[in-house]
Protein backbone atom coordinates (compact mmCIF):
# COMPACT_ATOMS: atom_id res chain seq x y z
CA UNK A 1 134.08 89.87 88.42
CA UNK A 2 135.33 87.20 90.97
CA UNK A 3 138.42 90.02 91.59
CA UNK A 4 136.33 92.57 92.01
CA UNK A 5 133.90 90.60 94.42
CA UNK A 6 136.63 89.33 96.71
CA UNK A 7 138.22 92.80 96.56
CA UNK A 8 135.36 94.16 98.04
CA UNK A 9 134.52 90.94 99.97
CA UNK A 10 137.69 91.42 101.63
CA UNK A 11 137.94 95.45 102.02
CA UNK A 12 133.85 95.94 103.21
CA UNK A 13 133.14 92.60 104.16
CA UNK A 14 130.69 90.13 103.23
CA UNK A 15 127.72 91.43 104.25
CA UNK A 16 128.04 94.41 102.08
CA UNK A 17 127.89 92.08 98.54
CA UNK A 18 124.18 91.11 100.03
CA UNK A 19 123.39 95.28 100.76
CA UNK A 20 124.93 96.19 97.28
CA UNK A 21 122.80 93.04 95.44
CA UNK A 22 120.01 94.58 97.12
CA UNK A 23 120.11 98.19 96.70
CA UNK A 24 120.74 97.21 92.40
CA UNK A 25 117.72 95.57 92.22
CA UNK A 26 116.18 98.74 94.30
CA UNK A 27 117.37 100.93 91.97
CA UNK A 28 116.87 98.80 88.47
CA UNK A 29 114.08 96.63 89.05
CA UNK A 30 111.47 98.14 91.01
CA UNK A 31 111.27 101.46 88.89
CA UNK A 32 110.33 98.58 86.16
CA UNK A 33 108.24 97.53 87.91
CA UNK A 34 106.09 100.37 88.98
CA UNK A 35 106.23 101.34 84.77
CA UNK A 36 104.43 98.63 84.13
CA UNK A 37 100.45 100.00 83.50
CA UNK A 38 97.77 98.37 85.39
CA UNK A 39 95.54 96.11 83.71
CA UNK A 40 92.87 95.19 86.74
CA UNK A 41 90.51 97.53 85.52
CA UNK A 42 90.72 97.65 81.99
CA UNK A 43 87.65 97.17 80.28
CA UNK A 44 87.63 94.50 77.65
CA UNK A 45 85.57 95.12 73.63
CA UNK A 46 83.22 92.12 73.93
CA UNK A 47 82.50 93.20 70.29
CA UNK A 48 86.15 92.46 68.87
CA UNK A 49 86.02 88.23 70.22
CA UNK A 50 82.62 87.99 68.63
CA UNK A 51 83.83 86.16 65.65
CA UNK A 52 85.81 83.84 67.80
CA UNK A 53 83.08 81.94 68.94
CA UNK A 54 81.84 80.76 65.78
């Protein structure tokens, strides 16, 4: 990996290891992220903690 990032350190530059970093996480994390289901306005069974309080 340190070959392959000075290879393309030295062909593209150094700025491009900062645009390639970014577009991954673009492409692998944010797709995650918008997967994830929202929970803000899920409604909670007050019936199913009942026993917890005793």
């Amino acid at each position: 990996m340190a070959a392959l990032g000075g290879i393309v350190y030295d062909s593209l530059g150094g700025q491009w290891i900062f645009i390639i970093y970014i577009a991954c996480e673009l492409c692998i994390r944010l797709p995650l992220l918008f997967s994830l289901p929202e929970t803000l306005h899920h409604q909670v069974n007050e019936e199913a903690f009942a026993d917890l309080d005793k």
